[in-house]
C-alpha atoms as a PDB file:
ATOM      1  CA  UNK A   1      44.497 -20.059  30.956  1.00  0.00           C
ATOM      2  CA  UNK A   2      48.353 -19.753  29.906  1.00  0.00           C
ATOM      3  CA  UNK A   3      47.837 -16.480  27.856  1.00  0.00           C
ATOM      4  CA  UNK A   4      44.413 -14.786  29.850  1.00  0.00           C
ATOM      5  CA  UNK A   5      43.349 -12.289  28.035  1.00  0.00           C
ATOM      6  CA  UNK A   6      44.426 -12.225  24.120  1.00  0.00           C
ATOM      7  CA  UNK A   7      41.403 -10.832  22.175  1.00  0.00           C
ATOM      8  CA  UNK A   8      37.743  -9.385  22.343  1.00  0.00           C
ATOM      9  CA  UNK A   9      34.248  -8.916  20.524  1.00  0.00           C
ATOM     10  CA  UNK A  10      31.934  -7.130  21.488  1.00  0.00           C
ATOM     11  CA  UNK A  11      28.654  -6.135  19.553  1.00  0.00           C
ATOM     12  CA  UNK A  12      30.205  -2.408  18.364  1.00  0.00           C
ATOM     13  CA  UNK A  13      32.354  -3.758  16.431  1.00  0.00           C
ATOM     14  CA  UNK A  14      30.010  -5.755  13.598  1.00  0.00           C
ATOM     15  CA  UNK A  15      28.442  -8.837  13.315  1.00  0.00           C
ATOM     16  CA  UNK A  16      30.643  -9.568  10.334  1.00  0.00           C
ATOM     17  CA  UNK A  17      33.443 -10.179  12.482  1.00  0.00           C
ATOM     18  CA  UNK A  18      31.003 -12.498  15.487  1.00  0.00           C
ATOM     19  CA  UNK A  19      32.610 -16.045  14.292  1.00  0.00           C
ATOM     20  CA  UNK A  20      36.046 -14.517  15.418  1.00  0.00           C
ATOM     21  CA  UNK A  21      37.921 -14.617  18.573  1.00  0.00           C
ATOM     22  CA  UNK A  22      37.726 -10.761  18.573  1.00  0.00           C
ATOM     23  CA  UNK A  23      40.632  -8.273  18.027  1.00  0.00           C
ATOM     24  CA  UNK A  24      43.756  -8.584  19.956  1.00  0.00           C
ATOM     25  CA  UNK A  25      43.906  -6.837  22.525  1.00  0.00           C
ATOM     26  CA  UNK A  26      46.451  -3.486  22.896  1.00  0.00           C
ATOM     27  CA  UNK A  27      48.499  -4.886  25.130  1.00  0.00           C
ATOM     28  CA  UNK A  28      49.029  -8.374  23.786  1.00  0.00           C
ATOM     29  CA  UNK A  29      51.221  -9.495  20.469  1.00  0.00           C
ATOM     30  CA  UNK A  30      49.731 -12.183  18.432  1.00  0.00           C
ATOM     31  CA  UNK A  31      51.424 -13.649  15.491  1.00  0.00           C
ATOM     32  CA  UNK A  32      50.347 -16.371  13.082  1.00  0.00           C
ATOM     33  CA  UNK A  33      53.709 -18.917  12.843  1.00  0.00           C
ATOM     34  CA  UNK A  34      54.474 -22.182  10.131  1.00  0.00           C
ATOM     35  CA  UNK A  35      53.730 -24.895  12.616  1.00  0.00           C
ATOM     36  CA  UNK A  36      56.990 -26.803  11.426  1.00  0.00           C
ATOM     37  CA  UNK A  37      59.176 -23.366  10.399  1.00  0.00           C
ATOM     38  CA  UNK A  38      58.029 -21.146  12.335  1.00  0.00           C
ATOM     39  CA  UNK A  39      58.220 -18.983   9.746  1.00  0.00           C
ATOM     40  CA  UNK A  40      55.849 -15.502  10.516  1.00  0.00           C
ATOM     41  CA  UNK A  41      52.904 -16.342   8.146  1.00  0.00           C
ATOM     42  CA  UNK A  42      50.507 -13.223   6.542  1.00  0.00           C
ATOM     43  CA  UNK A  43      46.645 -12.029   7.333  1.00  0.00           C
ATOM     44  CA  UNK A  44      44.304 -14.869   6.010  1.00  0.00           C
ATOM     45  CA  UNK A  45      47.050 -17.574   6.080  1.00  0.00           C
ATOM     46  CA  UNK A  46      46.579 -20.684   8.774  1.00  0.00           C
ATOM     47  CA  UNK A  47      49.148 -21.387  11.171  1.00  0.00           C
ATOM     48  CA  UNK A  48      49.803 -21.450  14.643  1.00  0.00           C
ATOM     49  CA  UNK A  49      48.892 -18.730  16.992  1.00  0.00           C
ATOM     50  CA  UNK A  50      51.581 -17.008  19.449  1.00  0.00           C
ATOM     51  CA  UNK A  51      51.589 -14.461  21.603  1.00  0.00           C
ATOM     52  CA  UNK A  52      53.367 -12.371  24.228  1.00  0.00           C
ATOM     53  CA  UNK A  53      52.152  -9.936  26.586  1.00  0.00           C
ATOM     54  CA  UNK A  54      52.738  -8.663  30.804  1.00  0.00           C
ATOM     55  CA  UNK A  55      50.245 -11.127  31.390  1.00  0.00           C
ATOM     56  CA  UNK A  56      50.805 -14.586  30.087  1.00  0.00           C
ATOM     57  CA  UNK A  57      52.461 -17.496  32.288  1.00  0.00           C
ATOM     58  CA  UNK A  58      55.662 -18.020  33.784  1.00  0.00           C
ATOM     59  CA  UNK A  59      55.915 -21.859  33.330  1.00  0.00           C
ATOM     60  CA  UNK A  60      54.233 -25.533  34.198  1.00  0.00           C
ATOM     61  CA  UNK A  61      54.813 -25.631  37.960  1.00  0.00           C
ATOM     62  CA  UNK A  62      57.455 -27.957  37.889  1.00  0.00           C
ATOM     63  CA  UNK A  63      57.759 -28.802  34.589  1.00  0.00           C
ATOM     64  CA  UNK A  64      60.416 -27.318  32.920  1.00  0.00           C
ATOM     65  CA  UNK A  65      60.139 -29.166  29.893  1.00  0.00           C
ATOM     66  CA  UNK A  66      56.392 -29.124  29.434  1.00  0.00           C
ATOM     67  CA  UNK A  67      57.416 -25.176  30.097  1.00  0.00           C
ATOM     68  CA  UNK A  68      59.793 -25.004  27.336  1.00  0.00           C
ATOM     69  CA  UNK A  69      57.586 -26.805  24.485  1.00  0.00           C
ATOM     70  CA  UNK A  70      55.392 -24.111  24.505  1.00  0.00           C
ATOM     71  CA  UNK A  71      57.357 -20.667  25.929  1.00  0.00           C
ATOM     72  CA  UNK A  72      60.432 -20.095  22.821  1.00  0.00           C
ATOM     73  CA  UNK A  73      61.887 -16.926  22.943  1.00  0.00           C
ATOM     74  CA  UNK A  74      59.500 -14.750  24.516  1.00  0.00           C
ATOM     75  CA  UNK A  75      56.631 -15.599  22.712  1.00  0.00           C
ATOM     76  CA  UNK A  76      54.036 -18.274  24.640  1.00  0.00           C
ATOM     77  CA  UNK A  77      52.744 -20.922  21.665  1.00  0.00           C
ATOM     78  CA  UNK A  78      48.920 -21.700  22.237  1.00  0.00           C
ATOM     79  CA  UNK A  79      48.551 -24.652  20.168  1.00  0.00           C
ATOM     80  CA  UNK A  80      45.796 -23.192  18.348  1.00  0.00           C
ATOM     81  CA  UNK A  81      45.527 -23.396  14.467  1.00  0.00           C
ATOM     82  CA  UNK A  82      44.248 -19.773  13.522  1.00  0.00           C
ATOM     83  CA  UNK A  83      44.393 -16.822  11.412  1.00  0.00           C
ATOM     84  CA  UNK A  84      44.895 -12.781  11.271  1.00  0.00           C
ATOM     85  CA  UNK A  85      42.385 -11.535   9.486  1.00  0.00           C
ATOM     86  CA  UNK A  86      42.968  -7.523   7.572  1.00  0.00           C
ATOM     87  CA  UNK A  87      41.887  -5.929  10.599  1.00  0.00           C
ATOM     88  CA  UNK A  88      43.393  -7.698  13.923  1.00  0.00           C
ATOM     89  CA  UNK A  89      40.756 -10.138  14.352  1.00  0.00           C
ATOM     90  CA  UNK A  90      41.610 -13.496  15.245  1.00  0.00           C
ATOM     91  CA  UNK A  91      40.027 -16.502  14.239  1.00  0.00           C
ATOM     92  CA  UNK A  92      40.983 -19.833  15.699  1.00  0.00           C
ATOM     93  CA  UNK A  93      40.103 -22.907  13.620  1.00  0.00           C
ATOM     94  CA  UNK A  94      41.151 -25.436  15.535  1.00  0.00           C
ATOM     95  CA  UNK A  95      43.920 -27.315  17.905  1.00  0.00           C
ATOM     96  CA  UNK A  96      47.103 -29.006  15.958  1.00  0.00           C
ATOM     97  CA  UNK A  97      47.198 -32.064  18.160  1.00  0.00           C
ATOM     98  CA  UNK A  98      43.269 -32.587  16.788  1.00  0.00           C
ATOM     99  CA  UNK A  99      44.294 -32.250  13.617  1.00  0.00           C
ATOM    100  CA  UNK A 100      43.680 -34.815  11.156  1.00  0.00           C
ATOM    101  CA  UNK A 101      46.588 -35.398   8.856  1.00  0.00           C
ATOM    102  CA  UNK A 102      44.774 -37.146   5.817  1.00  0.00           C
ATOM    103  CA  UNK A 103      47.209 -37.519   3.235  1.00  0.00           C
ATOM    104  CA  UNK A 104      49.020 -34.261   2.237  1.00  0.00           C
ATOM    105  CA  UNK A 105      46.127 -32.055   3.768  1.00  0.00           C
ATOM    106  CA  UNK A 106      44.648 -31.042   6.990  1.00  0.00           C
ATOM    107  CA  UNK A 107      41.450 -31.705   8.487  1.00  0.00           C
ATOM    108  CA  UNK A 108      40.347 -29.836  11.329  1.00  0.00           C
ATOM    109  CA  UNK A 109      37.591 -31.610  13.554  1.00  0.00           C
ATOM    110  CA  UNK A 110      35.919 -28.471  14.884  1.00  0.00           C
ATOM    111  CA  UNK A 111      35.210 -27.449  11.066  1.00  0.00           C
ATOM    112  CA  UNK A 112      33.426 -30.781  10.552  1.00  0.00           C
ATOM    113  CA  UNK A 113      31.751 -30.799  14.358  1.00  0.00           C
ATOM    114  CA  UNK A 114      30.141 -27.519  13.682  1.00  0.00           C
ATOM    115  CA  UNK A 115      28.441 -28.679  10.437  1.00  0.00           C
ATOM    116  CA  UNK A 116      27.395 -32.209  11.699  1.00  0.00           C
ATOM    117  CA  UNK A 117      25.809 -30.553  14.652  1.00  0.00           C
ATOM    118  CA  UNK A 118      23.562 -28.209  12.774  1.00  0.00           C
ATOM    119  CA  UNK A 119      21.907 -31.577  11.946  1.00  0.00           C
ATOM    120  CA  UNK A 120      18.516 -31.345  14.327  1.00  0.00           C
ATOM    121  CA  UNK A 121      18.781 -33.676  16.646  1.00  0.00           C
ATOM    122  CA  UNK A 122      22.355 -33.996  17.023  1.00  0.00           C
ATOM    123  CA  UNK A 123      22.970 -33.420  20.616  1.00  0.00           C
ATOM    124  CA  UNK A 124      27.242 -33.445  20.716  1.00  0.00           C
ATOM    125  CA  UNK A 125      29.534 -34.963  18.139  1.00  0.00           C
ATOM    126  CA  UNK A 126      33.489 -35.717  18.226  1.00  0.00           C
ATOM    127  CA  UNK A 127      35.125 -36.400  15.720  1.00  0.00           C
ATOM    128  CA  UNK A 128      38.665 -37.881  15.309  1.00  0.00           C
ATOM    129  CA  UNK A 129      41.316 -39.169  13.287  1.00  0.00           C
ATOM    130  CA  UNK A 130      41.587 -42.775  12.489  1.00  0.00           C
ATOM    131  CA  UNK A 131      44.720 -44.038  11.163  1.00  0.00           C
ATOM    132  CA  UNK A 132      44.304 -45.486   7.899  1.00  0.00           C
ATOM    133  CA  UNK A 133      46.777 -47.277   5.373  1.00  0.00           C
ATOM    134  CA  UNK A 134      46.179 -45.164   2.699  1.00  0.00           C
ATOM    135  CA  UNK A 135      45.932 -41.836   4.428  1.00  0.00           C
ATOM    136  CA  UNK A 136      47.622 -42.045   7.245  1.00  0.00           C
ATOM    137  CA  UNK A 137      44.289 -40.912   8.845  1.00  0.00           C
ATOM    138  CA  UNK A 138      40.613 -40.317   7.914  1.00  0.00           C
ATOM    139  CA  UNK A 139      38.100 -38.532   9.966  1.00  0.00           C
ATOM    140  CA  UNK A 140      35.370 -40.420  12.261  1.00  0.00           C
ATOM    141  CA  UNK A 141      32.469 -38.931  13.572  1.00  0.00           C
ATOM    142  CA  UNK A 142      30.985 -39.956  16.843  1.00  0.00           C
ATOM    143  CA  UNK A 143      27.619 -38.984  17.591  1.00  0.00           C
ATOM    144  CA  UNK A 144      24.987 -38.616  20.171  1.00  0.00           C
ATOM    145  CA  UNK A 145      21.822 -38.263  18.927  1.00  0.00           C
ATOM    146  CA  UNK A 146      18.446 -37.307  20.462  1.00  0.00           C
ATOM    147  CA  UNK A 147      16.200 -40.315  20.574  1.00  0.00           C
ATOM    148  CA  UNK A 148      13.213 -39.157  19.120  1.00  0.00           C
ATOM    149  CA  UNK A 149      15.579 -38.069  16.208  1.00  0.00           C
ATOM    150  CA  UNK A 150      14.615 -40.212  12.861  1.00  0.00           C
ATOM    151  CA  UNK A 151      18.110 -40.179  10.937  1.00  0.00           C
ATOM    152  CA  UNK A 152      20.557 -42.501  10.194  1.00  0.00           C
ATOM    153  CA  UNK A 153      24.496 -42.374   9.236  1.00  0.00           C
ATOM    154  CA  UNK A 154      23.669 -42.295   5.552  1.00  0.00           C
ATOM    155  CA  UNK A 155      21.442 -39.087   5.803  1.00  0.00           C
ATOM    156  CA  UNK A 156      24.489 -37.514   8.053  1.00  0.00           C
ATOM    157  CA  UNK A 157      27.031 -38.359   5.468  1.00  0.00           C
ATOM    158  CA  UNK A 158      24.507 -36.911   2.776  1.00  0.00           C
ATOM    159  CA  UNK A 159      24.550 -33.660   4.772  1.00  0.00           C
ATOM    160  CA  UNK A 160      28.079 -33.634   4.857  1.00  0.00           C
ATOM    161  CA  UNK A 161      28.824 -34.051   1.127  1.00  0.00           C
ATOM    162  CA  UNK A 162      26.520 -31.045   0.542  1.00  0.00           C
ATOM    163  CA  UNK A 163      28.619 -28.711   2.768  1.00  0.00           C
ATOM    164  CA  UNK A 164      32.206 -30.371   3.132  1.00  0.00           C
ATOM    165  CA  UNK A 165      34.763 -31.459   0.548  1.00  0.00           C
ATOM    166  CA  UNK A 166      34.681 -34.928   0.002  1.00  0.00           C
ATOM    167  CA  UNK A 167      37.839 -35.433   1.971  1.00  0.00           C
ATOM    168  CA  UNK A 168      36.435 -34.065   4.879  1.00  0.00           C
ATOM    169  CA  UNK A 169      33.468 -36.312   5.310  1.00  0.00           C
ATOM    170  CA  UNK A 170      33.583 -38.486   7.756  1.00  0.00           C
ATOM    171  CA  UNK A 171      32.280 -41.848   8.490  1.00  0.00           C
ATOM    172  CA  UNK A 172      29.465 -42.218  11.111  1.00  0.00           C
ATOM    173  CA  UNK A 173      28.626 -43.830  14.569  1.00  0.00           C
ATOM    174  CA  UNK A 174      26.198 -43.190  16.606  1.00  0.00           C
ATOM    175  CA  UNK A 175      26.950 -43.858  20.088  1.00  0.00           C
ATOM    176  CA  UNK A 176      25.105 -43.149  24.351  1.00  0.00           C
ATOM    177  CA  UNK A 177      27.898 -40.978  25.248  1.00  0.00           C
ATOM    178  CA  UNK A 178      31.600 -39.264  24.866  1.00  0.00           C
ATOM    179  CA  UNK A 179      34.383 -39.680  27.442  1.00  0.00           C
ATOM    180  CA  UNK A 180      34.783 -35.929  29.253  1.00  0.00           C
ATOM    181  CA  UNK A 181      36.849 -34.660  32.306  1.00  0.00           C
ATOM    182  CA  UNK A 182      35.695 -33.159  35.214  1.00  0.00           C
ATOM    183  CA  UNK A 183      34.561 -30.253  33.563  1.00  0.00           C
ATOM    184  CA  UNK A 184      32.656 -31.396  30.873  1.00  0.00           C
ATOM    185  CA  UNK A 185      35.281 -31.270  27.799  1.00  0.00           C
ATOM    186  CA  UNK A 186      35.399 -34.104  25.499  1.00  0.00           C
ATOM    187  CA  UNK A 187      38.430 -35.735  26.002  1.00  0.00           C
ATOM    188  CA  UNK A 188      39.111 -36.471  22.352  1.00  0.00           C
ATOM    189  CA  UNK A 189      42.702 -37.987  23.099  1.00  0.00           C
ATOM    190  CA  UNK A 190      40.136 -41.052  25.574  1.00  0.00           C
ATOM    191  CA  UNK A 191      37.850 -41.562  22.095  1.00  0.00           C
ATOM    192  CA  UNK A 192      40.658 -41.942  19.523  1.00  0.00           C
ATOM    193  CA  UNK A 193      42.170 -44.802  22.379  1.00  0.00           C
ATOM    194  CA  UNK A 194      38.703 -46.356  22.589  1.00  0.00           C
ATOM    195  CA  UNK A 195      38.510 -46.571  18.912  1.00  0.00           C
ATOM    196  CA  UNK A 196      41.963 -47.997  17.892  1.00  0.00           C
ATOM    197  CA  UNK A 197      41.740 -50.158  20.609  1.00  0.00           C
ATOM    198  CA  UNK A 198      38.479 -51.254  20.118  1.00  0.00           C
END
């Protein structure tokens, strides 16, 4: 909403590139920073995506330091984790306040979601950090499941391991439903305060 337009696919320019966010667009500058250094990071490296352009926002109505967290020198910070690929494309791979900070390494939930959930019979699936002693966090998987499905939180872990790293696989619960605003979006920030507070 903050930046509008930032990048586009369209069929022309091959399916190899489809699981991007598209190429940036002409008018727009998109960079790939160090989330801590800010430091400009090169094509195929993960980091946080910025971007100026005519068109991005002017501020949080009324909230000048909300404003000034995310708008440093001229270049708007999304608060996406993402890449630059070779050729312009953009590829987002998740959102740093999901991130899962499990020991020295990063998990990012939508990675995980998107495997769990070609599962059949998985309707949605969350998943979250937990904090943990050891790790500081581990991920958690919540899941809503299709009731005629016949699977239990073993065979989804088993499906994990196959096509995560072991550090990625989370443990499992299956539960009726995930908390979501008004228009639909998991609110992941609600789950993780259900679940420590549980």
């Amino acid at each position: 909403t903050e930046a509008w337009v930032v990048s586009a696919w369209h069929p022309a320019m091959g399916e190899d590139k489809m699981g991007s966010a598209g190429k940036v667009d002409p008018d727009v500058e998109v960079k790939i920073v160090h989330p801590e250094t800010e430091e400009t990071l090169p094509a195929g490296e993960i980091g946080e995506v910025v971007m100026r352009s005519p068109f991005y926002f002017l501020g949080y109505y009324h909230q000048p330091d909300a404003t000034a967290k995310v708008l440093k020198d001229g270049w708007f910070h999304m608060g996406d984790a993402g890449y630059l690929d070779e050729d312009g494309f953009l590829f987002i791979t998740g959102r740093y306040k999901d991130v899962i900070l499990y020991g020295g390494d990063n998990i990012y939930p939508d990675q995980v979601e998107e495997v769990i959930e070609q599962i059949p019979g998985v309707i949605e699936s969350a998943v979250i950090g937990v904090p943990d002693e050891l790790y500081g966090e581990v991920p958690s998987a919540y899941i809503i499941k299709d009731e005629s499905a016949d699977f239990c939180e073993e065979d989804v872990v088993n499906y994990c391991q196959e096509r995560l790293a072991d550090y990625k696989v989370p443990s499992i619960h299956f539960i009726s439903e995930l908390p979501k605003n008004k228009l639909g979006k998991i609110m992941k920030k609600d789950l993780r305060e259900l679940v420590v507070n549980a």
